[in-house]
Protein backbone atom coordinates (compact mmCIF):
# COMPACT_ATOMS: atom_id res chain seq x y z
CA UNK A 1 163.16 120.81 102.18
CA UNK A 2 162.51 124.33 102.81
CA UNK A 3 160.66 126.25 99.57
CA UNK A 4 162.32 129.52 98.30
CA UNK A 5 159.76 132.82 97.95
CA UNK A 6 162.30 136.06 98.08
CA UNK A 7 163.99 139.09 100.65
CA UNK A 8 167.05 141.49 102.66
CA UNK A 9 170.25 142.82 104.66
CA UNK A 10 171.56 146.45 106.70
CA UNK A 11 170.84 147.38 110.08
CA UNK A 12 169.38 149.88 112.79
CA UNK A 13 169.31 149.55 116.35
CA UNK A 14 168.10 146.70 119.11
CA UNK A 15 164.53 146.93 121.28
CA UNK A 16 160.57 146.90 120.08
CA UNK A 17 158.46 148.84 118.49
CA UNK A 18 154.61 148.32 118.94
CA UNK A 19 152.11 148.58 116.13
CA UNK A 20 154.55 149.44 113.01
CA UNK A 21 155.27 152.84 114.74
CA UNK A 22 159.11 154.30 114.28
CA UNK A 23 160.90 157.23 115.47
CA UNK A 24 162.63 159.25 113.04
CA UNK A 25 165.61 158.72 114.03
CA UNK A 26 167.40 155.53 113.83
CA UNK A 27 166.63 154.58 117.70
CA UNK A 28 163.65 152.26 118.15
CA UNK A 29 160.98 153.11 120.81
CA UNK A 30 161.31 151.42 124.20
CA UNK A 31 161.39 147.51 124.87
CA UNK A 32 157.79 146.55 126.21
CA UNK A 33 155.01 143.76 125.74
CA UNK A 34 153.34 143.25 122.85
CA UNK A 35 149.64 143.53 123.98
CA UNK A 36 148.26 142.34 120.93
CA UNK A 37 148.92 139.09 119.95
CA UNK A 38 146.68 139.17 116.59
CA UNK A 39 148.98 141.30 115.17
CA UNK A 40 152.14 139.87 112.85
CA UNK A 41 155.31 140.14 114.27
CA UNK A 42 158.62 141.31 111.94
CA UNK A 43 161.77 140.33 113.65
CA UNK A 44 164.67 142.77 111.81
CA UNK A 45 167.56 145.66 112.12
CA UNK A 46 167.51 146.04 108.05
CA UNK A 47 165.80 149.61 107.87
CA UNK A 48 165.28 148.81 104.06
CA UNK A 49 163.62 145.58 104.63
CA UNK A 50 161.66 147.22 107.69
CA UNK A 51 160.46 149.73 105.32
CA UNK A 52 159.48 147.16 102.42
CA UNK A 53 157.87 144.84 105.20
CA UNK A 54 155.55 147.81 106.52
CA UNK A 55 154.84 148.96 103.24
CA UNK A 56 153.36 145.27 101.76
CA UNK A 57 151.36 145.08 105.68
CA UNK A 58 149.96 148.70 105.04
CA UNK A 59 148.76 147.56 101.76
CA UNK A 60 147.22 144.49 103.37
CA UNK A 61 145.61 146.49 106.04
CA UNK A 62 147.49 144.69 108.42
CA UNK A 63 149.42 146.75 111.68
CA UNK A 64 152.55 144.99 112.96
CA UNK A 65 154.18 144.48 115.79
CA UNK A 66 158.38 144.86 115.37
CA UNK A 67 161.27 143.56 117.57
CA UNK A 68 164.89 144.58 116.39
CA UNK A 69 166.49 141.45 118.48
CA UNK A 70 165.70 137.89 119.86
CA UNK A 71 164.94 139.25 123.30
CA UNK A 72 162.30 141.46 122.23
CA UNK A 73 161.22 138.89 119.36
CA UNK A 74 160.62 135.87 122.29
CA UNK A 75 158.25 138.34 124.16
CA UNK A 76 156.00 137.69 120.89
CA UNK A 77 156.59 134.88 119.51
CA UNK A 78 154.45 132.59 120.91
CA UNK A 79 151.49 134.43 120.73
CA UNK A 80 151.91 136.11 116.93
CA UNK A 81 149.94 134.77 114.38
CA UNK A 82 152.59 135.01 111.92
CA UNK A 83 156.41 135.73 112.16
CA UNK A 84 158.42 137.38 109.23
CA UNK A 85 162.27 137.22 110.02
CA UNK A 86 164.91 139.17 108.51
CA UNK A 87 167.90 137.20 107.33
CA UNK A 88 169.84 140.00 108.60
CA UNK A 89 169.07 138.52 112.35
CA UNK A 90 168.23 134.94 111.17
CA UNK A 91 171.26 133.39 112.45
CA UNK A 92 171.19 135.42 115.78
CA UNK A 93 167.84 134.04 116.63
CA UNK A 94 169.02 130.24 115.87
CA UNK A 95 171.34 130.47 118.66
CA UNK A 96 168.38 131.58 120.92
CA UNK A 97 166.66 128.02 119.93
CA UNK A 98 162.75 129.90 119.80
CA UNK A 99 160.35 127.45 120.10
CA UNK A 100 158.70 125.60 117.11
CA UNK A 101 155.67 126.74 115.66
CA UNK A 102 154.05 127.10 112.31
CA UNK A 103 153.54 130.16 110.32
CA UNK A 104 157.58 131.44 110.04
CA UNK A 105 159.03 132.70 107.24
CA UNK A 106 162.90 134.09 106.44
CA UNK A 107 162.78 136.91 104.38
CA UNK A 108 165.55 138.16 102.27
CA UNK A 109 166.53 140.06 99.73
CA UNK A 110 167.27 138.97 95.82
CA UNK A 111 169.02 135.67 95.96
CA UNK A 112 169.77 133.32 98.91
CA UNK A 113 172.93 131.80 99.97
CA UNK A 114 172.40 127.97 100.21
CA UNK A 115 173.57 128.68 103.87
CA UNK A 116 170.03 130.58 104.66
CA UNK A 117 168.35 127.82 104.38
CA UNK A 118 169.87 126.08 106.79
CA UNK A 119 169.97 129.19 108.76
CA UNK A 120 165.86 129.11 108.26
CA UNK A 121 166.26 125.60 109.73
CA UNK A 122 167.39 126.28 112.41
CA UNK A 123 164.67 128.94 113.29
CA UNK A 124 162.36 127.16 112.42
CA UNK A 125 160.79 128.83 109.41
CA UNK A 126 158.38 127.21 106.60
CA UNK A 127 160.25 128.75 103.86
CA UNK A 128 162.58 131.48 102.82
CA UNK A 129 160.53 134.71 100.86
CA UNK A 130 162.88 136.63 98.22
CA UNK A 131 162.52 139.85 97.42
CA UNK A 132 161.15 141.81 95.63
CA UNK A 133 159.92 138.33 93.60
CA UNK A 134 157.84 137.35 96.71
CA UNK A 135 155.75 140.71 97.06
CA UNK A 136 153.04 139.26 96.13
CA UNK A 137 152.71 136.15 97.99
CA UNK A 138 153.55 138.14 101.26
CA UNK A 139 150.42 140.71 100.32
CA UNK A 140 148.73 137.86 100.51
CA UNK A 141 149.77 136.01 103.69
CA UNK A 142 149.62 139.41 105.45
CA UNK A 143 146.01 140.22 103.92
CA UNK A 144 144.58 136.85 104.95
CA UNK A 145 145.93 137.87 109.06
CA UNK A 146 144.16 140.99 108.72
CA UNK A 147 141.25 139.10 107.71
CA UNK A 148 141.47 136.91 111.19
CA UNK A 149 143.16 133.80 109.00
CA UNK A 150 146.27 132.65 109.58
CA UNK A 151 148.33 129.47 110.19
CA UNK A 152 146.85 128.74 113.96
CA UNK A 153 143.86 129.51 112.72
CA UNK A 154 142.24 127.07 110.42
CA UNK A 155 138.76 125.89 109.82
CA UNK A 156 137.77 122.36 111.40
CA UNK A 157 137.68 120.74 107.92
CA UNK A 158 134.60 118.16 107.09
CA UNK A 159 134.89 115.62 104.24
CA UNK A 160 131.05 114.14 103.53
CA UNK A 161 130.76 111.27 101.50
CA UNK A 162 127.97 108.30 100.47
CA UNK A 163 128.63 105.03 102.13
CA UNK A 164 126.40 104.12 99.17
CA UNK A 165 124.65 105.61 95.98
CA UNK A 166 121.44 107.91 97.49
CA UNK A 167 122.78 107.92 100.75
CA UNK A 168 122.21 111.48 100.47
CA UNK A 169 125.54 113.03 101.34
CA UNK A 170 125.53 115.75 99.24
CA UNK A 171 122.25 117.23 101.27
CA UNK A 172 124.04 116.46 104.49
CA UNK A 173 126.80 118.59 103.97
CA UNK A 174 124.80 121.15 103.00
CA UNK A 175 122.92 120.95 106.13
CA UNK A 176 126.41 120.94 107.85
CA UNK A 177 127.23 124.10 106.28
CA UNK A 178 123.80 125.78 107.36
CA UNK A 179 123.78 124.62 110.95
CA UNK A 180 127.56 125.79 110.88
CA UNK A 181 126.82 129.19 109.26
CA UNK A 182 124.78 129.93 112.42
CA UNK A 183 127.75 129.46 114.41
CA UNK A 184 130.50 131.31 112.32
CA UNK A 185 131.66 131.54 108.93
CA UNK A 186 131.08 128.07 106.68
CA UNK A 187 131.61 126.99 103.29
CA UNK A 188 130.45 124.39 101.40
CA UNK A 189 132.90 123.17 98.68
CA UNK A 190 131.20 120.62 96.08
CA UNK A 191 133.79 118.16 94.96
CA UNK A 192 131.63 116.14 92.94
CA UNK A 193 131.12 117.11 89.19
CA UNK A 194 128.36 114.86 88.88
CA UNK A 195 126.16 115.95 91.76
CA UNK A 196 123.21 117.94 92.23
CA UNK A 197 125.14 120.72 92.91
CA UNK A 198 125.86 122.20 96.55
CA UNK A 199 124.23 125.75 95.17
CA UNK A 200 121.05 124.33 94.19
CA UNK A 201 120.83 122.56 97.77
CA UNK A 202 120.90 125.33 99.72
CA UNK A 203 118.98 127.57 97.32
CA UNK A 204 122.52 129.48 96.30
CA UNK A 205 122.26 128.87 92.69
CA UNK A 206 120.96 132.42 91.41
CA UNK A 207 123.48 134.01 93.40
CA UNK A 208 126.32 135.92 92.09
CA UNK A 209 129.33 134.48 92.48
CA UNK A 210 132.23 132.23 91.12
CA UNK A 211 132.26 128.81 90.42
CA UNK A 212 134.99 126.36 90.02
CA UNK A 213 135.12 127.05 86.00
CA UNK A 214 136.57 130.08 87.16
CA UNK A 215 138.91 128.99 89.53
CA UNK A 216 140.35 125.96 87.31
CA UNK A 217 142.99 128.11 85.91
CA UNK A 218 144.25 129.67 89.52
CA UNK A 219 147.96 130.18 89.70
CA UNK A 220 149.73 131.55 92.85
CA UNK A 221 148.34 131.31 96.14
CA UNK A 222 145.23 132.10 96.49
CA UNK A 223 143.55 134.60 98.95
CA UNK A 224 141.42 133.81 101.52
CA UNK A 225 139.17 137.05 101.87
CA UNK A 226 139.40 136.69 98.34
CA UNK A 227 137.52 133.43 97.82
CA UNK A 228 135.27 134.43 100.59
CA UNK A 229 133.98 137.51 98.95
CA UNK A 230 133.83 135.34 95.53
CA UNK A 231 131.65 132.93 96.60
CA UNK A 232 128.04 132.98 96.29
CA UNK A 233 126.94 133.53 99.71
CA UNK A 234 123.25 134.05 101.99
CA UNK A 235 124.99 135.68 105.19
CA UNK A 236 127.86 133.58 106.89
CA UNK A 237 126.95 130.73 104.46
CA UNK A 238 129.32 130.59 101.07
CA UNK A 239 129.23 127.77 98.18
CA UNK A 240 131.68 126.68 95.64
CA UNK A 241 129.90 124.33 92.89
CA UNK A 242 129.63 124.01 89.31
CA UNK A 243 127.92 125.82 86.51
CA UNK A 244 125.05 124.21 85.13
CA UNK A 245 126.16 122.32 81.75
CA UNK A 246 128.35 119.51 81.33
CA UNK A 247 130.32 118.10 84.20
CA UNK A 248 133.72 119.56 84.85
CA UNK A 249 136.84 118.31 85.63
CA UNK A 250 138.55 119.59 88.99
CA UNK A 251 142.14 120.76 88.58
CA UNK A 252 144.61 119.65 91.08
CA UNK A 253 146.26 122.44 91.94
CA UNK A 254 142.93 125.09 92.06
CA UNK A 255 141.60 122.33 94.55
CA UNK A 256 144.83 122.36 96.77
CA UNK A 257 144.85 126.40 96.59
CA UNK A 258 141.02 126.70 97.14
CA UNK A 259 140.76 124.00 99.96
CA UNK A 260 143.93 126.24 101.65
CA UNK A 261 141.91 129.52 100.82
CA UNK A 262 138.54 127.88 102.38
CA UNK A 263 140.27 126.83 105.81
CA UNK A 264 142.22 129.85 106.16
CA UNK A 265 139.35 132.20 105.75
CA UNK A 266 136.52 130.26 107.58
CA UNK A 267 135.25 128.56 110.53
CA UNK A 268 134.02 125.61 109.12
CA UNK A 269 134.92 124.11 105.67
CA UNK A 270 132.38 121.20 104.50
CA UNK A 271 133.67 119.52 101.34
CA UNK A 272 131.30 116.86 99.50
CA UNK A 273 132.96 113.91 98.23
CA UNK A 274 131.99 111.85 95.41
CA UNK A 275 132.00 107.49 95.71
CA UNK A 276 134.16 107.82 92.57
CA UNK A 277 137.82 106.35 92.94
CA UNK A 278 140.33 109.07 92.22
CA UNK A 279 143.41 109.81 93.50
CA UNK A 280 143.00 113.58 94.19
CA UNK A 281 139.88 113.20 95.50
CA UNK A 282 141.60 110.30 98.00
CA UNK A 283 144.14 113.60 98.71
CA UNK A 284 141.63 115.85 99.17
CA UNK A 285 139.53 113.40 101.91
CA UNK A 286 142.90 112.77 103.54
CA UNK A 287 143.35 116.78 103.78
CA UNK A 288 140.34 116.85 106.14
CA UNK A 289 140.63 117.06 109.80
CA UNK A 290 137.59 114.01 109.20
CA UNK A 291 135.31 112.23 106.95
CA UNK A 292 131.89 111.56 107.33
CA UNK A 293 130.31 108.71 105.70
CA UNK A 294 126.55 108.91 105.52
CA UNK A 295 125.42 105.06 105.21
CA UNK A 296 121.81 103.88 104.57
CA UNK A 297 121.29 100.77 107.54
CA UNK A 298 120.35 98.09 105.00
CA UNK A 299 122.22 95.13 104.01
CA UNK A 300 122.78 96.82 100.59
CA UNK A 301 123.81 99.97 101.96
CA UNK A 302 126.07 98.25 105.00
CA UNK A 303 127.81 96.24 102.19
CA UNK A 304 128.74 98.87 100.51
CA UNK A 305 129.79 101.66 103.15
CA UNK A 306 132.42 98.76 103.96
CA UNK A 307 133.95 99.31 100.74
CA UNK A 308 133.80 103.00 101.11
CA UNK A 309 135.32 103.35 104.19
CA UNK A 310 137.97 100.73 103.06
CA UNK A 311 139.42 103.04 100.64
CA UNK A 312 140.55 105.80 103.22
CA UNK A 313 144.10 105.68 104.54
CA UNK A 314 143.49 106.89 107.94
CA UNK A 315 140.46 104.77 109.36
CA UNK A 316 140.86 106.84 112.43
CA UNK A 317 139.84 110.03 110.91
CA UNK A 318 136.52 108.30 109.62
CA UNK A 319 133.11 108.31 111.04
CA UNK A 320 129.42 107.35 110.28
CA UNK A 321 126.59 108.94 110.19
CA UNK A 322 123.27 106.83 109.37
CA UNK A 323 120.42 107.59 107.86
CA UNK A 324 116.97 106.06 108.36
CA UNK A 325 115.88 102.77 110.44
CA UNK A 326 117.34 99.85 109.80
CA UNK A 327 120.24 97.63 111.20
CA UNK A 328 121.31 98.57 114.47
CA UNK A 329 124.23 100.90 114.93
CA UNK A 330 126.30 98.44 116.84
CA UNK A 331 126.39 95.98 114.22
CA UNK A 332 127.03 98.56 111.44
CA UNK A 333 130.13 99.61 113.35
CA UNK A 334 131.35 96.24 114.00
CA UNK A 335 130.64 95.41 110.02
CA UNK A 336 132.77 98.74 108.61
CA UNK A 337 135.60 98.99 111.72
CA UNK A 338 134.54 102.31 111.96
CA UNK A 339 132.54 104.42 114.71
CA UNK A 340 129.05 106.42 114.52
CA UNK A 341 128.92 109.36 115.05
CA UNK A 342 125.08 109.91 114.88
CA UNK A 343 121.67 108.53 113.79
CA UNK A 344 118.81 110.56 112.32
CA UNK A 345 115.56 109.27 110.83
CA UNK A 346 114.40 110.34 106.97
CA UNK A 347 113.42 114.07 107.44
CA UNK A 348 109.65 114.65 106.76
CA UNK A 349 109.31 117.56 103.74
CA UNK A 350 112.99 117.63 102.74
CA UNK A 351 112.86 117.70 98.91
CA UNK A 352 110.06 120.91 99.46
CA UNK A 353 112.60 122.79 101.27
CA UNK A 354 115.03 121.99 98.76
CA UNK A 355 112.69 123.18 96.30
CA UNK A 356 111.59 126.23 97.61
CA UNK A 357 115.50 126.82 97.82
CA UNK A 358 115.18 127.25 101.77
CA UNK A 359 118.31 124.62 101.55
CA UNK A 360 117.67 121.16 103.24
CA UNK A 361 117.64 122.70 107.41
CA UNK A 362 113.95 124.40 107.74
CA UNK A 363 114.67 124.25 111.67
CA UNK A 364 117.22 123.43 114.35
CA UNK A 365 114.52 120.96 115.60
CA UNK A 366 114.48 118.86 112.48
CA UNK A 367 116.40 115.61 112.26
CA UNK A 368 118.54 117.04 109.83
CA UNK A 369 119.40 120.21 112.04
CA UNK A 370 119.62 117.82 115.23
CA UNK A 371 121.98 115.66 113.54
CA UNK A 372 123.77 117.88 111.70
CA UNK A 373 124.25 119.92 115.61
CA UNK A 374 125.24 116.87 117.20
CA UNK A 375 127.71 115.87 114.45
CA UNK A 376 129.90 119.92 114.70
CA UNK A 377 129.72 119.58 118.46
CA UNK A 378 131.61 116.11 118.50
CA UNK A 379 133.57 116.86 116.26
CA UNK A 380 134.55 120.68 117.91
CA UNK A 381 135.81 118.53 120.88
CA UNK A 382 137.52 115.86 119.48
CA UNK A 383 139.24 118.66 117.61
CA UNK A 384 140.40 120.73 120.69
CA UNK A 385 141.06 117.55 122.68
CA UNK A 386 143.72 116.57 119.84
């Protein structure tokens, strides 16, 4: 069922205009390509709702392209990174049957007609935006474009958990996040109230920023160049953990708004997991594109990455990564049903570089950075061969 945000009706003329730019008159500028296909696209002939559309993407910084009819709208639709359409030509477009893709919205003004949303339907759209109620939320959407987020593109999402207590996943998603900092932006999001902290790994923890006692009460959608610029950060590398104190309690709805936030406005999103049963933390794993359990090659540790990877709905989406000598890699794949990913051994000097807050990847040559290489460049092309 499509969700209601808020928007409008009138009318103007029919062809394209590039970049936001109008004449004065009522006439639109001549039918053409759009060259830039970062750019949003608003599909409309309401002058008022043109007007209130260009206004909110000024204020987000963003510069779009406009099409007054379906012709000129299919020359960009493909290629847009998001597509705002006016319910004055919503039902004009439906006949033209566009082709599906995410990131569409209706927008009208005040309240809509149960008949829009089937209209929206029909288009295609996500939802139906009301306003002036949805300003906001549109702001928002339009900021995170201008930012280079949108809905086609979303970080490869990493879930990291222990196959077993002191399997030491909470240091290899760290090292995830610094091996993928090198390669865009990263985040590392700490899930698990009872850890070590993510911050503290990488050597984050004196850095200004917020944590999640200060994201716990988030209502609305939140932005992604928002969190980004929130986050304690060294360079491309951001953090979300917890305050030193007593353990907190993640809320389910600032973890489904900052997970959205993270893979809208990064690369690569690394969450750490806890062992802990809990059903949003079982949401949040099945949120990510794949889940990475780090299992110790002993009988003990074997035993219990079974149970571990047991819990997860989708045992496709799960992998293993060991760590240390042990059983052979075969036979710990045949005992859990699941594949590995990648070996390393124990990492000479780890807890030092922890220490000296260097964060646990000293050099791409050490078997964390190796692994941790290995493990984003797999799973890079099993994302683009999807």
């Amino acid at each position: 069922m499509l969700a209601a945000h808020v928007l409008s009706t009138t009318a103007v003329s029919n062809t394209l205009v590039h970049k936001g730019s109008r004449t004065q008159s009522s006439s639109w500028a001549a039918a053409g390509s759009i060259d830039d296909m970062t750019a949003p696209l608003i599909v409309t002939r309401d002058q008022a709702l043109l007007d209130e559309l260009l206004r909110l993407a000024a204020a987000a910084g963003a510069q779009p392209d406009v099409a007054a009819d379906g012709g000129a709208a299919l020359r960009g639709w493909a290629g847009a990174p998001l597509v705002l359409v006016g319910a004055d030509v919503a039902e004009d477009l439906a006949r033209i049957s566009p082709a599906r893709r995410p990131g569409v919205y209706v927008v009208a003004w005040g309240v809509v007609a149960d008949e829009m949303f089937r209209i929206a339907l029909a288009v295609g759209a996500e939802s139906v935006a009301q306003l002036p109620r949805s300003e906001a939320w549109l702001t928002e959407l339009l900021t995170d474009l201008g930012d280079g987020a949108g809905p086609a593109a979303e970080a490869l999402t990493v879930g990291v958990t222990g196959g077993s207590g002191g399997a030491g996943a909470t240091t290899f998603a760290a090292a995830l996040g610094q091996v993928g900092a090198r390669r865009g932006r990263a985040v590392v999001v700490d899930a698990d109230p009872l850890g070590p902290g993510v911050d503290r790994v990488l050597g984050l923890e004196d850095r200004d920023g917020v944590r999640w006692d200060g994201l716990c009460d988030t209502t609305g959608r939140l932005s992604a160049r928002a969190l980004r610029e929130a986050l304690p950060r060294r360079e491309d590398l951001g953090a979300l953990s917890w305050r030193a104190g007593p353990p907190g309690t993640l809320q389910a709805f600032a973890a489904r708004e900052v997970l959205s936030a993270a893979r809208r406005g990064h690369d690569l999103v690394v969450v750490d997991l806890p062992r802990t049963p809990d059903p949003l933390l079982d949401e949040i794993a099945a949120r990510c594109d794949r889940l990475l359990v780090v299992v110790v090659p002993t009988v003990a540790g074997v035993a219990s990455a079974v149970r571990t990877c047991a819990r997860h709905r989708d045992p496709t989406t799960v992998r293993l990564v060991l760590r240390g000598r042990g059983i052979e890699p075969q036979q710990v794949a045949r005992a859990t049903g699941v594949p590995v990913l990648a070996t390393m051994p124990d990492q000479r000097g780890l807890a030092e570089a922890i220490d000296l807050g260097l964060g646990p990847v000293r050099s791409r040559r050490s078997a964390l950075g190796r692994a941790a290489g290995e493990v984003l460049d797999q799973l890079f092309l099993m994302r683009a061969a999807a």
